[in-house]
C-alpha atoms as a PDB file:
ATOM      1  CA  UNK A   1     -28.116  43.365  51.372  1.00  0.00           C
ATOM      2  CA  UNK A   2     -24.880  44.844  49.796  1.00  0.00           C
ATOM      3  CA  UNK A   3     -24.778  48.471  48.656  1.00  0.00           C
ATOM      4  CA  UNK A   4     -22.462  46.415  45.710  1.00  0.00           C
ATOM      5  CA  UNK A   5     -24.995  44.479  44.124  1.00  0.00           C
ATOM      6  CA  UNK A   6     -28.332  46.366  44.006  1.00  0.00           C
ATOM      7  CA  UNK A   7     -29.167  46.485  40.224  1.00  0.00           C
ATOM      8  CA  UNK A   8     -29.170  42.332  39.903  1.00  0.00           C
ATOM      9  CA  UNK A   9     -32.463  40.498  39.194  1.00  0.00           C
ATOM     10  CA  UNK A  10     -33.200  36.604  39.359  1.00  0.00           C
ATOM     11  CA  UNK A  11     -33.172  36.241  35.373  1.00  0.00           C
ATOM     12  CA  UNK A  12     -35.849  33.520  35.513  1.00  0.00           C
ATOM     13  CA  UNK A  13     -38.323  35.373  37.933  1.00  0.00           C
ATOM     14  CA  UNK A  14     -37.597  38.734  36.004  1.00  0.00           C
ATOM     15  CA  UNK A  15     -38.436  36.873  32.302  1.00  0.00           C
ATOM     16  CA  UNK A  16     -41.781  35.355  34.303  1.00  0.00           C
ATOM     17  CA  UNK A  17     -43.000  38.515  35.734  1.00  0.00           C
ATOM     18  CA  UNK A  18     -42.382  40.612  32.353  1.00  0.00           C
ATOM     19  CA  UNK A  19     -44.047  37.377  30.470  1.00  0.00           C
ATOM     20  CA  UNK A  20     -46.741  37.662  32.882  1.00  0.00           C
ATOM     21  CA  UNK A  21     -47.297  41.205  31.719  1.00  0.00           C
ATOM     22  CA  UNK A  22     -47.343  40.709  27.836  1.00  0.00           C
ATOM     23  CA  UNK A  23     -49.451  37.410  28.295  1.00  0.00           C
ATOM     24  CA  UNK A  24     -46.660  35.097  26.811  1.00  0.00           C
ATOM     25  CA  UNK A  25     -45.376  33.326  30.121  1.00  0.00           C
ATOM     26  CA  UNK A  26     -46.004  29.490  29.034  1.00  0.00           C
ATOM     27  CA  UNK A  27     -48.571  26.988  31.211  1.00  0.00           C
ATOM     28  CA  UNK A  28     -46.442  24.520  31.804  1.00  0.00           C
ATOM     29  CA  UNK A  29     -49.020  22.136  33.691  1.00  0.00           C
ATOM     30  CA  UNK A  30     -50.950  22.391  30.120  1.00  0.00           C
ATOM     31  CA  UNK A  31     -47.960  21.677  27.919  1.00  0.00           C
ATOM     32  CA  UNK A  32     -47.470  18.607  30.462  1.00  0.00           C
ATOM     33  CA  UNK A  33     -50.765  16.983  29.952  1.00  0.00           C
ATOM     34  CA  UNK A  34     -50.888  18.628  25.660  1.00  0.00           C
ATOM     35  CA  UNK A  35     -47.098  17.885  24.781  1.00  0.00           C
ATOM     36  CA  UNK A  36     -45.307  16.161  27.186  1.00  0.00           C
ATOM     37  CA  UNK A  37     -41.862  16.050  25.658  1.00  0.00           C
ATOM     38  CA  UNK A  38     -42.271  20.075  25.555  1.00  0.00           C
ATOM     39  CA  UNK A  39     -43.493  20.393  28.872  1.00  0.00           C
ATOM     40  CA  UNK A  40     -40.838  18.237  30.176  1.00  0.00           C
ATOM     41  CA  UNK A  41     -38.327  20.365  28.480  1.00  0.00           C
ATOM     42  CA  UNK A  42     -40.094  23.556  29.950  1.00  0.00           C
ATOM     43  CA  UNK A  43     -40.477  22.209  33.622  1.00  0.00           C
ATOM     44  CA  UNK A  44     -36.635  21.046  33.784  1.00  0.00           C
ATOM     45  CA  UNK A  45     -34.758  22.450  30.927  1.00  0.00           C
ATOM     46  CA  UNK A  46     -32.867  25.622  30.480  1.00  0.00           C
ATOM     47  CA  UNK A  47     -34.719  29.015  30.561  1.00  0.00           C
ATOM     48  CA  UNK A  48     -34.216  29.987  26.731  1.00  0.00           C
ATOM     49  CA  UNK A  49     -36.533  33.052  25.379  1.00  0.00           C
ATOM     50  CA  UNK A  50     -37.712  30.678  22.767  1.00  0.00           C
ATOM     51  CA  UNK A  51     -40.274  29.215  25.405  1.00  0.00           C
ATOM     52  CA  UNK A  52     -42.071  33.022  25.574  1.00  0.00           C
ATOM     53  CA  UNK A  53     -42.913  32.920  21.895  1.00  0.00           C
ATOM     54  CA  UNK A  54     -45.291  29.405  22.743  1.00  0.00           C
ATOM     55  CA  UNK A  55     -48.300  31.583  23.322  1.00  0.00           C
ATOM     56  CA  UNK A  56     -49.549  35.239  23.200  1.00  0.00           C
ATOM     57  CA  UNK A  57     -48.257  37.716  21.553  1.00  0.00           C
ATOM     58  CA  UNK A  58     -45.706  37.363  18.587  1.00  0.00           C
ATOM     59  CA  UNK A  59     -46.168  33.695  18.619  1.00  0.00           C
ATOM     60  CA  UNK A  60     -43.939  31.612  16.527  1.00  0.00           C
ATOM     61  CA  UNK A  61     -44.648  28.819  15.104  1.00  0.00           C
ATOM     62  CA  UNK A  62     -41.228  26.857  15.202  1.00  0.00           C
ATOM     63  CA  UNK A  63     -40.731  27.508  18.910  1.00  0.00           C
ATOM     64  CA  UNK A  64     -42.030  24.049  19.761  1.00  0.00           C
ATOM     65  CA  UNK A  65     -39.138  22.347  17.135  1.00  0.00           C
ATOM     66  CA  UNK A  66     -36.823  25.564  18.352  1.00  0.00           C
ATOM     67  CA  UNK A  67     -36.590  24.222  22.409  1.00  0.00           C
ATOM     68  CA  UNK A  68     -36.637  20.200  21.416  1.00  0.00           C
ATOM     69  CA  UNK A  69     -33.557  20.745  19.339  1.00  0.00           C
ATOM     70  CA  UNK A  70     -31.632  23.014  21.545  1.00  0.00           C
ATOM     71  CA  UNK A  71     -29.149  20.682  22.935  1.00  0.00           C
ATOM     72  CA  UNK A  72     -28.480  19.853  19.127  1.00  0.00           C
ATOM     73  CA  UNK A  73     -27.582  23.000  18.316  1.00  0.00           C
ATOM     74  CA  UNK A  74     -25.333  23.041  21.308  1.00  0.00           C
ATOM     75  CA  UNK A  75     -23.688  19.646  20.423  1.00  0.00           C
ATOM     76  CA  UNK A  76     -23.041  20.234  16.930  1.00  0.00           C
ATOM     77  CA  UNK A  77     -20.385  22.364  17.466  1.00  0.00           C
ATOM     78  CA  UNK A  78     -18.616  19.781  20.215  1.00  0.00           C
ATOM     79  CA  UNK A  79     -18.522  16.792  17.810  1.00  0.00           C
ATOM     80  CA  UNK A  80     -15.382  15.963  15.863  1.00  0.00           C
ATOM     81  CA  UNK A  81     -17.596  14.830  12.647  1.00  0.00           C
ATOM     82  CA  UNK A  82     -18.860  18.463  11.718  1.00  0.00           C
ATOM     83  CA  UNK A  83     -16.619  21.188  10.309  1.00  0.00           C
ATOM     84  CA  UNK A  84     -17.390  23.541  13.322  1.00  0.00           C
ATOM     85  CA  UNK A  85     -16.443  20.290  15.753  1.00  0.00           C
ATOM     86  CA  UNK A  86     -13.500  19.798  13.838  1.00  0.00           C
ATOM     87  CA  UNK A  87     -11.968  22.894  14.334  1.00  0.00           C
ATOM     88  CA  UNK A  88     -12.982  23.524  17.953  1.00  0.00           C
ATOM     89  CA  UNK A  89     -11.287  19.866  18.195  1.00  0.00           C
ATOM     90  CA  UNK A  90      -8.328  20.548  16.607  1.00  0.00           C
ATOM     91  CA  UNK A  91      -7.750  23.672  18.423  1.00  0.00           C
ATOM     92  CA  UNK A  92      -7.196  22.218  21.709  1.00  0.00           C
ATOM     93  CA  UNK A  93      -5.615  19.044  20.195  1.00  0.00           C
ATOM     94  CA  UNK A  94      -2.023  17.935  22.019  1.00  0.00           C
ATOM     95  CA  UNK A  95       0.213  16.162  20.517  1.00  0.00           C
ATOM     96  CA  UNK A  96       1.894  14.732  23.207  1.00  0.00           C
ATOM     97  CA  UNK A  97       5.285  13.140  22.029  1.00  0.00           C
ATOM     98  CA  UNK A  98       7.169  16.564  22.394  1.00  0.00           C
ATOM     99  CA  UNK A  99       5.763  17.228  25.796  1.00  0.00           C
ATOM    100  CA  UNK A 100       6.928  13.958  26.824  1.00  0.00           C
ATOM    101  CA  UNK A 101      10.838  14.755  25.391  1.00  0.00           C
ATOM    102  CA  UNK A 102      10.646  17.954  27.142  1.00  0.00           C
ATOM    103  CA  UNK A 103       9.550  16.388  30.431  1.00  0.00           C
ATOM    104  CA  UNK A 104      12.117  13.318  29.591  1.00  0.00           C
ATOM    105  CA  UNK A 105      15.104  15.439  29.122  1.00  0.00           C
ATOM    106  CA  UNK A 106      14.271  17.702  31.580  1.00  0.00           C
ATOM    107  CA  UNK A 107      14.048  14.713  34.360  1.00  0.00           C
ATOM    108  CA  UNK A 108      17.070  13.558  32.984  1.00  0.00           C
ATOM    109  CA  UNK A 109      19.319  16.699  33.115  1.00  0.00           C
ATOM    110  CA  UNK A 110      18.118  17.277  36.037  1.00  0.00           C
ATOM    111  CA  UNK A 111      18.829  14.017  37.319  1.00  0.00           C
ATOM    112  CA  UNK A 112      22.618  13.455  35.903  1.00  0.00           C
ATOM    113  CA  UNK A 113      23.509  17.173  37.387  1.00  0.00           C
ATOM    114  CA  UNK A 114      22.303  15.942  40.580  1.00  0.00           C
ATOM    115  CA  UNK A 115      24.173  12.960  40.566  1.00  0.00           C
ATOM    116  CA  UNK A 116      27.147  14.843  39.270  1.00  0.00           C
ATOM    117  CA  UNK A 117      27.357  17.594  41.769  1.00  0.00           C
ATOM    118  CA  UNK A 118      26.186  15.340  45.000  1.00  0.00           C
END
Protein backbone atom coordinates (compact mmCIF):
# COMPACT_ATOMS: atom_id res chain seq x y z
CA UNK A 1 0.00 0.00 0.00
CA UNK A 2 2.94 2.54 0.24
CA UNK A 3 4.01 4.54 -2.82
CA UNK A 4 7.69 3.67 -0.83
CA UNK A 5 7.86 0.14 -1.29
CA UNK A 6 6.38 -0.91 -4.67
CA UNK A 7 9.30 -2.78 -6.40
CA UNK A 8 9.56 -5.59 -3.34
CA UNK A 9 8.59 -9.23 -4.04
CA UNK A 10 8.08 -12.19 -1.45
CA UNK A 11 11.59 -13.87 -2.38
CA UNK A 12 10.17 -17.37 -1.79
CA UNK A 13 6.87 -16.93 -3.87
CA UNK A 14 8.92 -14.97 -6.61
CA UNK A 15 11.76 -18.10 -6.81
CA UNK A 16 8.40 -20.58 -6.95
CA UNK A 17 6.57 -18.82 -9.61
CA UNK A 18 9.85 -18.29 -11.89
CA UNK A 19 10.69 -22.19 -10.96
CA UNK A 20 7.28 -22.91 -11.97
CA UNK A 21 8.05 -21.41 -15.35
CA UNK A 22 11.44 -23.19 -16.19
CA UNK A 23 10.01 -26.57 -14.74
CA UNK A 24 12.63 -26.75 -11.84
CA UNK A 25 10.33 -25.83 -8.74
CA UNK A 26 10.97 -29.13 -6.51
CA UNK A 27 7.81 -31.67 -5.41
CA UNK A 28 8.30 -31.63 -2.13
CA UNK A 29 5.40 -34.20 -1.21
CA UNK A 30 7.61 -36.63 -3.60
CA UNK A 31 10.97 -35.91 -2.03
CA UNK A 32 8.96 -36.64 1.37
CA UNK A 33 7.82 -40.08 0.57
CA UNK A 34 11.53 -40.67 -2.07
CA UNK A 35 14.12 -38.95 0.39
CA UNK A 36 12.86 -37.99 3.46
CA UNK A 37 15.85 -36.33 5.04
CA UNK A 38 15.76 -34.03 1.72
CA UNK A 39 12.27 -33.42 1.80
CA UNK A 40 12.38 -32.57 5.35
CA UNK A 41 15.09 -30.14 4.65
CA UNK A 42 12.96 -28.70 1.66
CA UNK A 43 9.55 -28.48 3.59
CA UNK A 44 11.24 -26.62 6.72
CA UNK A 45 14.66 -25.51 5.85
CA UNK A 46 15.97 -22.35 4.38
CA UNK A 47 15.03 -21.36 0.76
CA UNK A 48 18.64 -21.80 -0.87
CA UNK A 49 18.73 -21.85 -4.94
CA UNK A 50 20.45 -25.14 -4.61
CA UNK A 51 16.90 -26.83 -4.15
CA UNK A 52 15.91 -25.49 -8.02
CA UNK A 53 18.73 -27.47 -9.55
CA UNK A 54 16.83 -31.03 -7.98
CA UNK A 55 14.89 -31.41 -11.17
CA UNK A 56 14.42 -29.91 -14.71
CA UNK A 57 16.50 -28.05 -16.36
CA UNK A 58 20.32 -27.67 -15.55
CA UNK A 59 20.05 -30.35 -13.01
CA UNK A 60 22.95 -30.98 -10.79
CA UNK A 61 23.84 -33.79 -9.51
CA UNK A 62 25.38 -32.74 -6.03
CA UNK A 63 22.37 -30.62 -5.10
CA UNK A 64 20.98 -33.42 -2.95
CA UNK A 65 24.67 -33.56 -0.81
CA UNK A 66 24.72 -29.48 -1.56
CA UNK A 67 21.27 -28.71 0.84
CA UNK A 68 22.09 -31.71 3.57
CA UNK A 69 25.40 -30.07 4.27
CA UNK A 70 24.39 -26.50 4.32
CA UNK A 71 24.35 -25.85 7.94
CA UNK A 72 28.01 -27.34 7.79
CA UNK A 73 29.17 -25.00 5.65
CA UNK A 74 27.62 -22.37 7.83
CA UNK A 75 29.17 -23.80 11.08
CA UNK A 76 32.55 -24.28 9.93
CA UNK A 77 33.36 -20.93 9.99
CA UNK A 78 31.78 -20.41 13.81
CA UNK A 79 33.92 -23.17 15.40
CA UNK A 80 37.13 -22.33 17.22
CA UNK A 81 38.89 -25.72 15.83
CA UNK A 82 39.11 -24.55 12.06
CA UNK A 83 41.44 -21.81 10.83
CA UNK A 84 38.44 -19.69 9.53
CA UNK A 85 36.74 -20.27 13.29
CA UNK A 86 39.83 -19.33 14.76
CA UNK A 87 40.14 -16.12 13.43
CA UNK A 88 36.48 -15.06 13.48
CA UNK A 89 37.06 -16.21 17.31
CA UNK A 90 39.88 -14.38 17.99
CA UNK A 91 38.58 -11.30 16.50
CA UNK A 92 35.95 -10.67 18.93
CA UNK A 93 38.02 -12.23 21.79
CA UNK A 94 38.13 -9.88 25.24
CA UNK A 95 40.52 -10.10 27.41
CA UNK A 96 38.95 -8.91 30.28
CA UNK A 97 41.60 -8.12 33.07
CA UNK A 98 42.20 -4.51 31.65
CA UNK A 99 38.55 -3.76 31.39
CA UNK A 100 38.19 -4.73 34.86
CA UNK A 101 41.32 -2.13 36.04
CA UNK A 102 39.71 0.46 34.04
CA UNK A 103 36.29 -0.08 35.61
CA UNK A 104 38.24 -0.67 39.16
CA UNK A 105 40.09 2.53 39.10
CA UNK A 106 37.55 4.34 37.66
CA UNK A 107 34.98 3.28 40.66
CA UNK A 108 37.63 4.04 42.85
CA UNK A 109 38.61 7.62 41.78
CA UNK A 110 35.47 8.27 41.55
CA UNK A 111 34.67 7.10 44.83
CA UNK A 112 37.73 8.74 46.99
CA UNK A 113 36.87 12.29 45.12
CA UNK A 114 33.49 11.86 46.35
CA UNK A 115 34.38 11.17 49.69
CA UNK A 116 36.95 13.90 49.55
CA UNK A 117 34.87 16.74 48.35
CA UNK A 118 31.46 15.69 50.39
Amino acid sequence: ESPRHTVQVDYVDYCNNIADQVGCRPNIWNFLIRDFQLGWLLLFGPCTPYRYRLQGPNKWKDARQTILTQFDRVEYTLLPGSKQGKRQYNKFKTDWTPMFLIVFFTLTLFIILHVIFS
